[in-house]
Each structure stands twice: as C-alpha cells, then as structure tokens.
Protein backbone atom coordinates (compact mmCIF):
# COMPACT_ATOMS: atom_id res chain seq x y z
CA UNK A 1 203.05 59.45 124.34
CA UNK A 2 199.61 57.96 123.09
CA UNK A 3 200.05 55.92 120.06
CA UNK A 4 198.48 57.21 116.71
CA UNK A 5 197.47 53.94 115.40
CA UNK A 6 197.02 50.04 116.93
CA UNK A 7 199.40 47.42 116.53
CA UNK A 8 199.26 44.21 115.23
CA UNK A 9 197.18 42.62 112.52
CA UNK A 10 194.47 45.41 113.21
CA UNK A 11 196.59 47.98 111.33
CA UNK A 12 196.84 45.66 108.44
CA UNK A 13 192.90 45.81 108.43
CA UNK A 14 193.20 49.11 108.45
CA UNK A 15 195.71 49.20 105.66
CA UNK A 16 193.00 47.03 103.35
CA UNK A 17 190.29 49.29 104.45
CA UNK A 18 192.00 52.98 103.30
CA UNK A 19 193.12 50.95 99.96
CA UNK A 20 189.63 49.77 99.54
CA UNK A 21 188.39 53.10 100.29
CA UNK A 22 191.04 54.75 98.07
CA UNK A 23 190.06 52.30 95.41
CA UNK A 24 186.02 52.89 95.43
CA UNK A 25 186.40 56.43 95.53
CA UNK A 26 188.67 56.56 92.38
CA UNK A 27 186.30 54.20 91.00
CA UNK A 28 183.34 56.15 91.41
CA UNK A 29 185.34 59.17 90.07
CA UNK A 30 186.32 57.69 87.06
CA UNK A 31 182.40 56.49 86.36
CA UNK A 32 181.44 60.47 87.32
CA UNK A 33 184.06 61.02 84.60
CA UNK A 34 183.30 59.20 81.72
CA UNK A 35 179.30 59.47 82.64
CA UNK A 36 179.42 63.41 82.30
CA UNK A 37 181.85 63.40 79.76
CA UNK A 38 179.23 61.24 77.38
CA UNK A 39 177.39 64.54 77.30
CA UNK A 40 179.71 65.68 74.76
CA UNK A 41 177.36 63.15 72.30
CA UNK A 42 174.46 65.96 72.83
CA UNK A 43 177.35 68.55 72.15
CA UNK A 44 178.49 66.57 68.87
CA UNK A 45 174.38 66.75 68.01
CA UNK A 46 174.16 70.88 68.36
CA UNK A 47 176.99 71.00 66.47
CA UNK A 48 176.21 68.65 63.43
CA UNK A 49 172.73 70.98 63.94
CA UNK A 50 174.69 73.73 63.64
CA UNK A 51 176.54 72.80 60.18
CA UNK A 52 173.27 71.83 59.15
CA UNK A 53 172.16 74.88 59.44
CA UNK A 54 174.99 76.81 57.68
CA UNK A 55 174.67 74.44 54.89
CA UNK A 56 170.83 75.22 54.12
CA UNK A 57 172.03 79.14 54.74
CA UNK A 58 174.53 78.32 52.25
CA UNK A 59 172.08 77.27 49.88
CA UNK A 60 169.70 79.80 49.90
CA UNK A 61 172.46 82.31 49.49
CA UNK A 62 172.71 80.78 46.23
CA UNK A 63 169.36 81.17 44.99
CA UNK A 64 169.26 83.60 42.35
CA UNK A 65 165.17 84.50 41.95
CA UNK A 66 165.08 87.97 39.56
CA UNK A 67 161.63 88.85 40.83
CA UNK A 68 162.32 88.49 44.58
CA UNK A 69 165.73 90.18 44.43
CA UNK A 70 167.75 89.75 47.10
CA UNK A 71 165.71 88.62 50.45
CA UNK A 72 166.95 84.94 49.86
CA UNK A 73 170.44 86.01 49.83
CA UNK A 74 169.74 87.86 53.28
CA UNK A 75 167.46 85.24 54.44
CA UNK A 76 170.46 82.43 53.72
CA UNK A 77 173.18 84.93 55.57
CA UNK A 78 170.73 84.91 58.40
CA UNK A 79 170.58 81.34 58.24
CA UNK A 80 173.94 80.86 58.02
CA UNK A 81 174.91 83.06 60.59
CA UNK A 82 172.30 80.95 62.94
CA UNK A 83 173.84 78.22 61.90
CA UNK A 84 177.33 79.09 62.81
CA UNK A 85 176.57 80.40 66.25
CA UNK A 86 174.89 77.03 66.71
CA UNK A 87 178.26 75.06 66.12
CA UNK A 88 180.09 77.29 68.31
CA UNK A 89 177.55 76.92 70.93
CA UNK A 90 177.76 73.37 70.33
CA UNK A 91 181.81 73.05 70.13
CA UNK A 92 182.04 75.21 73.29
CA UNK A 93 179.39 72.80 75.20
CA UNK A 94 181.91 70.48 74.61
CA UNK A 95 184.65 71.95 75.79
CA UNK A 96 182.88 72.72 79.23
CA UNK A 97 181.09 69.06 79.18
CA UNK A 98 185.08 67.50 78.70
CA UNK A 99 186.56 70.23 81.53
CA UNK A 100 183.61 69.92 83.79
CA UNK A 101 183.92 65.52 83.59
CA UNK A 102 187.49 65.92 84.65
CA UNK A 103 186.85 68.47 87.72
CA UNK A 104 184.05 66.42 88.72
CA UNK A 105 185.92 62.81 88.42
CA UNK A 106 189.03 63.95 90.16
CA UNK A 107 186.78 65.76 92.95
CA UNK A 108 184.64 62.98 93.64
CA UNK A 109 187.98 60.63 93.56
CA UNK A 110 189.62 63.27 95.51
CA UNK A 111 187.70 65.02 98.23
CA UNK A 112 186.57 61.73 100.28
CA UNK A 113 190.38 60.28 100.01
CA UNK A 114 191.63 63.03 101.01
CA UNK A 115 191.95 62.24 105.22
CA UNK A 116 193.75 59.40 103.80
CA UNK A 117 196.43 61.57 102.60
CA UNK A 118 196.37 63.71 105.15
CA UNK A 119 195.91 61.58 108.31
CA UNK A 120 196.19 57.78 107.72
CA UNK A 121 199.22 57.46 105.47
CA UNK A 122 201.06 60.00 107.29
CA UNK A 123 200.42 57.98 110.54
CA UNK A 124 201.52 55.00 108.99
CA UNK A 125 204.66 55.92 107.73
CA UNK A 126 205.33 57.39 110.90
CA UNK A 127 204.55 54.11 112.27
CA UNK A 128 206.70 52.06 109.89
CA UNK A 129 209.23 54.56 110.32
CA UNK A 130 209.27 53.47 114.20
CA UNK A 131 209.16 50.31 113.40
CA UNK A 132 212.24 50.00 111.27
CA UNK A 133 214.26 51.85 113.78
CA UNK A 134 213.15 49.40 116.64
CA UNK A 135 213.98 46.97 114.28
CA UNK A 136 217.93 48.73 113.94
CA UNK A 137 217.77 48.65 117.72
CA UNK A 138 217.25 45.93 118.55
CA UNK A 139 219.87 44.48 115.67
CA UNK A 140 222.45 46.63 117.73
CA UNK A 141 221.76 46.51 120.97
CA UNK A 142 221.32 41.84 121.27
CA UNK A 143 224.37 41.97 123.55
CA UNK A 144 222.78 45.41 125.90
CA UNK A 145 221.00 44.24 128.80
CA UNK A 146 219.67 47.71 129.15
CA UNK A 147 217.92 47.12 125.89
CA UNK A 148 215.02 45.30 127.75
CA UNK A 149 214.87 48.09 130.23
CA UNK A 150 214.65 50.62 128.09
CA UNK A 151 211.95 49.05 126.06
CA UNK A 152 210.16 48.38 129.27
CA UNK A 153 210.01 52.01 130.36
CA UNK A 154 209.04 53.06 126.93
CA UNK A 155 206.21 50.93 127.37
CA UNK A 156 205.33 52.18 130.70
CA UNK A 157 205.33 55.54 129.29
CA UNK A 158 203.08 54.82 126.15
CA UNK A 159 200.86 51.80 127.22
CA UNK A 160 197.26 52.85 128.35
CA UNK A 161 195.84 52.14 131.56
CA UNK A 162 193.25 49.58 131.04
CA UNK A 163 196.29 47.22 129.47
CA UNK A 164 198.54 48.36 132.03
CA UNK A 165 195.93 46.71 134.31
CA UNK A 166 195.53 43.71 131.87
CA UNK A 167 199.04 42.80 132.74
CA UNK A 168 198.25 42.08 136.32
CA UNK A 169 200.77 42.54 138.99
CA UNK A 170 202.83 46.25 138.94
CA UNK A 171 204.55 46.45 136.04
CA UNK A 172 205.90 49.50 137.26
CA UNK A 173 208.03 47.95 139.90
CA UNK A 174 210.25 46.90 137.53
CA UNK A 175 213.10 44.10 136.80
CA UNK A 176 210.87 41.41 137.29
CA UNK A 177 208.40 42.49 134.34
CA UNK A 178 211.05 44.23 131.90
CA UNK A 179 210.87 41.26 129.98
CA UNK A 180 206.99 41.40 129.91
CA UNK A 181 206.78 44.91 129.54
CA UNK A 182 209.77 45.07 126.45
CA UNK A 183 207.26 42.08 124.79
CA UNK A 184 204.27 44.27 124.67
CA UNK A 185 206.42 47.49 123.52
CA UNK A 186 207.38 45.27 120.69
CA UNK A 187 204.09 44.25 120.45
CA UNK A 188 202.86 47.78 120.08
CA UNK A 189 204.96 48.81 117.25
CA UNK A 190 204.28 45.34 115.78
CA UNK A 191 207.64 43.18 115.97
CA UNK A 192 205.71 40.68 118.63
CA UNK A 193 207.56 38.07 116.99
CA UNK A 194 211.40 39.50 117.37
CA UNK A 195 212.69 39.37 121.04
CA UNK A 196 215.30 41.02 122.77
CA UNK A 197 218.89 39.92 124.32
C-alpha cells in the first residue's frame, strides 16, 4: 500500500505549512470581513439622510400659509414619505452590507482551507492513528521475535522502489535485513527512534 503522506520531520513541515496556510486564509477572511462590513458607515449616512429628510417633511407639514392652502402640507407628506423610504433603503443596505461581510469573510477563510479539511488532516490523523498503534505493537510484542519480521514484510510491501534500491543488497531475501527493513518501517510511520525486540 503506497503511503499517503512522508515520514519524518518532513510531515512536521507539512504540519506548519497547512497551519500557516489555515492561519493566512482566516486572516485574510477576517480583513474581507471587517473591510466590507465598514460599508455599513455609507449605510449609517443614507439613513441619517433619510431622517433628515422626514424631519424637513415634517416641518413643512406644519406650515400653515392661508393663501397657499394646502400644497405645503402635501409637499411635506411627499417629503416625508421620501424621506422615510430613504432610511429604509439605508437600514436595509445595512443589513445586506453586515450579511454580505460575513458570507464573504467566512468564504474567503473557507474555500482555500478547505483541501485541508478534506485531504491533509484526514491523512494525518490517519497517519497518527498508525502511528499510535505501531507504537501499542511494538509495547506488546518486545519479547516476539516475529515482531521484526513482520515489520520487515510490511515494509517490503509499502516501501517504493527507488528506496528499496537505496538499501542495497536484496532486502527481499530476508532474515538477514529484517532488522534493516523493520528500522525503515518504523522510520516510515515516524518512530525511527523506538526499536524493536
């Protein structure tokens, strides 16, 4: 079986690289966030407009001119009706500028991340998973001779070709390289440092 990720410390460089990666993206989410978000300030401005507006419609509803009659009153209705369909405007602008900052921060934090979620840290807990149980294994087995063996097929089975070559020799022969072979299994799953019986 071909192994999902490398071993050693290049899978803890991989581990800093998805965290920085995770971290930049959520960075740059939050500053799409709070960047569109800060056009609720020319939201804030249609609406203070918009009261504004009502107010002076307000006014000239109360304007009481006996030769003109009533066209003020109807004039500051107008107004005021302007003026009141401006603030709505205004307060629904930003309602849409405060829902459109968060679907825009979280996608942006999101989207890019997501192989992360969906390919690395799966992989890695598979991989840590492994390693644990090697780890039990080995803890188990210290007396089992066969332990060696075993490891030594498995990395037969899972090493590539270009390191099977690396080793020099035939690996494949057996007895004589378990103990090399069993190394580089533990090598692969990254417990170089732990040996066997």
């Amino acid at each position: 079986m071909a192994r999902l990720l490398p071993s050693g410390r290049t899978i803890l460089v991989l581990d800093v690289i998805a965290i920085l990666w995770l971290a930049a993206w959520i960075f740059v989410g939050v500053r799409v966030h709070d960047e569109v978000e800060g056009l609720q300030s020319l939201s804030d401005t249609i609406i203070r407009t918009g009261e504004g507006v009502e107010d002076v419609g307000g006014a000239l509803r109360g304007i009481d001119l006996p030769l003109i009659g009533d066209q003020i009153q109807r004039a500051g209705e107008e107004v005021s009706g302007v003026g009141a369909d401006t603030r709505a405007s205004g307060q629904q602008a930003a309602r849409s500028a405060e829902d459109l900052s968060m679907l825009l921060g979280l996608s942006v934090a999101l989207i890019p991340s997501s192989s992360l979620f969906l390919f690395y840290f799966p992989a890695r807990l598979a991989h840590a998973r492994e390693r644990r149980a090697l780890r039990r294994l080995t803890a188990q087995a210290r007396e089992d001779p066969e332990l060696e063996r075993f490891l030594a097929e498995r990395a037969l089975m899972g090493m590539s070709y270009r390191r099977l070559a690396a080793m020099g020799g035939h690996p494949w022969r057996g007895n004589a390289d378990d103990a090399r072979l069993a190394a580089a299994e533990r090598e692969e799953i990254g417990l170089s440092g732990e040996t066997g019986p």
